[in-house]
Protein backbone atom coordinates (compact mmCIF):
# COMPACT_ATOMS: atom_id res chain seq x y z
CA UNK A 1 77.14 18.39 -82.59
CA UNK A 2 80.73 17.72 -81.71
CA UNK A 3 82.14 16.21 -78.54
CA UNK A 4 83.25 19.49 -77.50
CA UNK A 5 79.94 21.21 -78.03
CA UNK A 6 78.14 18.34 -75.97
CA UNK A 7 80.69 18.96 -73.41
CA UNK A 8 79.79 22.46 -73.11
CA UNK A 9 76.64 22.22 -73.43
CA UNK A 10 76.52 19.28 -70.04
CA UNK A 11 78.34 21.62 -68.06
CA UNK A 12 76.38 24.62 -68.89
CA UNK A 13 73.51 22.17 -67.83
CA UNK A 14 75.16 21.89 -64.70
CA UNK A 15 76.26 25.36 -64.04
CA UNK A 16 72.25 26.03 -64.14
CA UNK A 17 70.49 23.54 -62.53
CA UNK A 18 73.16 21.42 -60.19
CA UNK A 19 73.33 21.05 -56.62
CA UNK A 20 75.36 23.95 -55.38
CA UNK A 21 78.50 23.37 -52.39
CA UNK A 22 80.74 25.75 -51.57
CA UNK A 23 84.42 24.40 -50.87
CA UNK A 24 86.24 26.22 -48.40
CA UNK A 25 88.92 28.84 -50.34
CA UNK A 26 90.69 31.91 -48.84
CA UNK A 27 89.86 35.12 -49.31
CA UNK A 28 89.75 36.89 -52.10
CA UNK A 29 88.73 33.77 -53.81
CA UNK A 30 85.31 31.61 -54.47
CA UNK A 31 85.06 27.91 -55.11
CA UNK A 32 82.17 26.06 -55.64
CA UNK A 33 80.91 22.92 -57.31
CA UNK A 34 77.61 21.85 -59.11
CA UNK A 35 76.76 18.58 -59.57
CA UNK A 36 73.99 16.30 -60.48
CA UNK A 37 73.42 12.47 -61.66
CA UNK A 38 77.30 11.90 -60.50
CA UNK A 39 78.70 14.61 -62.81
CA UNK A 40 80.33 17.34 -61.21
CA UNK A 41 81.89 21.13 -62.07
CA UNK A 42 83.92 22.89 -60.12
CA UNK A 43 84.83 26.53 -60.94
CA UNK A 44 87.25 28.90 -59.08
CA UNK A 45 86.74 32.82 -59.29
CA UNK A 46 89.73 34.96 -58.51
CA UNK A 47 87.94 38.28 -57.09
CA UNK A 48 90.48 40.46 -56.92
CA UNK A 49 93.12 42.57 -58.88
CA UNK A 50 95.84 40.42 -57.73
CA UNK A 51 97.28 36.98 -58.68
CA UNK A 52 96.49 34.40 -56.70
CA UNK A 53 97.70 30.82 -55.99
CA UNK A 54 94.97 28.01 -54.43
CA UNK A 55 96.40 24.43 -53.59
CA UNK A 56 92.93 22.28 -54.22
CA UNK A 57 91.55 19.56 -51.90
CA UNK A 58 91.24 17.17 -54.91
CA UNK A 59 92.56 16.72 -58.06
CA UNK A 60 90.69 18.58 -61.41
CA UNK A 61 91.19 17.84 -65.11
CA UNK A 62 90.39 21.73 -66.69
CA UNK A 63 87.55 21.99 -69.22
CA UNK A 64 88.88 23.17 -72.46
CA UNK A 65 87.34 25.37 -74.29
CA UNK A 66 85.30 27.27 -71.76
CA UNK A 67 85.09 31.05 -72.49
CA UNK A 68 87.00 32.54 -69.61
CA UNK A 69 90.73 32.52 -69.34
CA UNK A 70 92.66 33.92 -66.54
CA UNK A 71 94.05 30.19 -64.64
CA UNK A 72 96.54 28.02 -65.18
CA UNK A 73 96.19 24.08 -63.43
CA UNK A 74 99.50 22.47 -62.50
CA UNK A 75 100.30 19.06 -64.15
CA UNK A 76 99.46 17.17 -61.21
CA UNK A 77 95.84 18.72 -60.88
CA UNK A 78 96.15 20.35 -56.96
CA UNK A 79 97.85 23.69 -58.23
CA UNK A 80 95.99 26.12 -59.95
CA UNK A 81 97.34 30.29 -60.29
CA UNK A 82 94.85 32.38 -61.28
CA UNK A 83 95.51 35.77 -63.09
CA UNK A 84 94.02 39.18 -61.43
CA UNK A 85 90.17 38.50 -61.97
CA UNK A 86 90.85 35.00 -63.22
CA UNK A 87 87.93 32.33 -63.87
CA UNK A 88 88.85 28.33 -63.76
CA UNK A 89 86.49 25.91 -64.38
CA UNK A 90 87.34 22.37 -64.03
CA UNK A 91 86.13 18.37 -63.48
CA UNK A 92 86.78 16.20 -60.31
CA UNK A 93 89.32 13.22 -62.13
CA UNK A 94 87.54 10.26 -61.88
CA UNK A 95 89.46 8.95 -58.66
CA UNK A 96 87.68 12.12 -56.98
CA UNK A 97 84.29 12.46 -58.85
CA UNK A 98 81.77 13.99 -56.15
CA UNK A 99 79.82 11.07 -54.99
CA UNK A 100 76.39 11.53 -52.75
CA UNK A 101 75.87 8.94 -49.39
């Protein structure tokens, strides 16, 4: 399999079976993280017909290739715009990886 294949196939792993938090986003949109074994996903759902702009409490690196469009993630990582209905899914940079007490 190729790198990207295993990549998509960890985060689908994730996506499943991860420990599920909720990170605090205004309405009309939903952000939430899975994570497991100190790997960590974080996807961002725009619910609404309108564009929508969320400044992010850490920094993300998007996941390329993931089958949903609709976002695009500012250079510096804590700006993402999300088309009307837009999907973003994204990984903590290593500086923020989720980490468990």
């Amino acid at each position: 399999a190729t790198c990207r294949a295993r990549l998509i196939n960890c985060c689908m792993a994730l996506l499943r079976t991860g420990e599920l938090r909720f990170i605090d986003a205004p309405e009309p949109l939903l952000h939430l993280e899975r994570h497991a074994q100190g790997d960590a996903l974080q996807a961002v759902f725009n619910l609404s017909g309108q564009p929508q702009m969320l400044a992010l409490p850490t920094t993300l690196a998007g996941l390329d290739g993931h089958p949903c469009a609709g976002a695009t993630l500012a250079a510096d990582g804590r700006t993402l715009q999300l088309s009307p209905w837009g999907v973003f899914f994204g990984r903590p940079t290593p500086t923020h990886a989720h980490t468990t007490a």
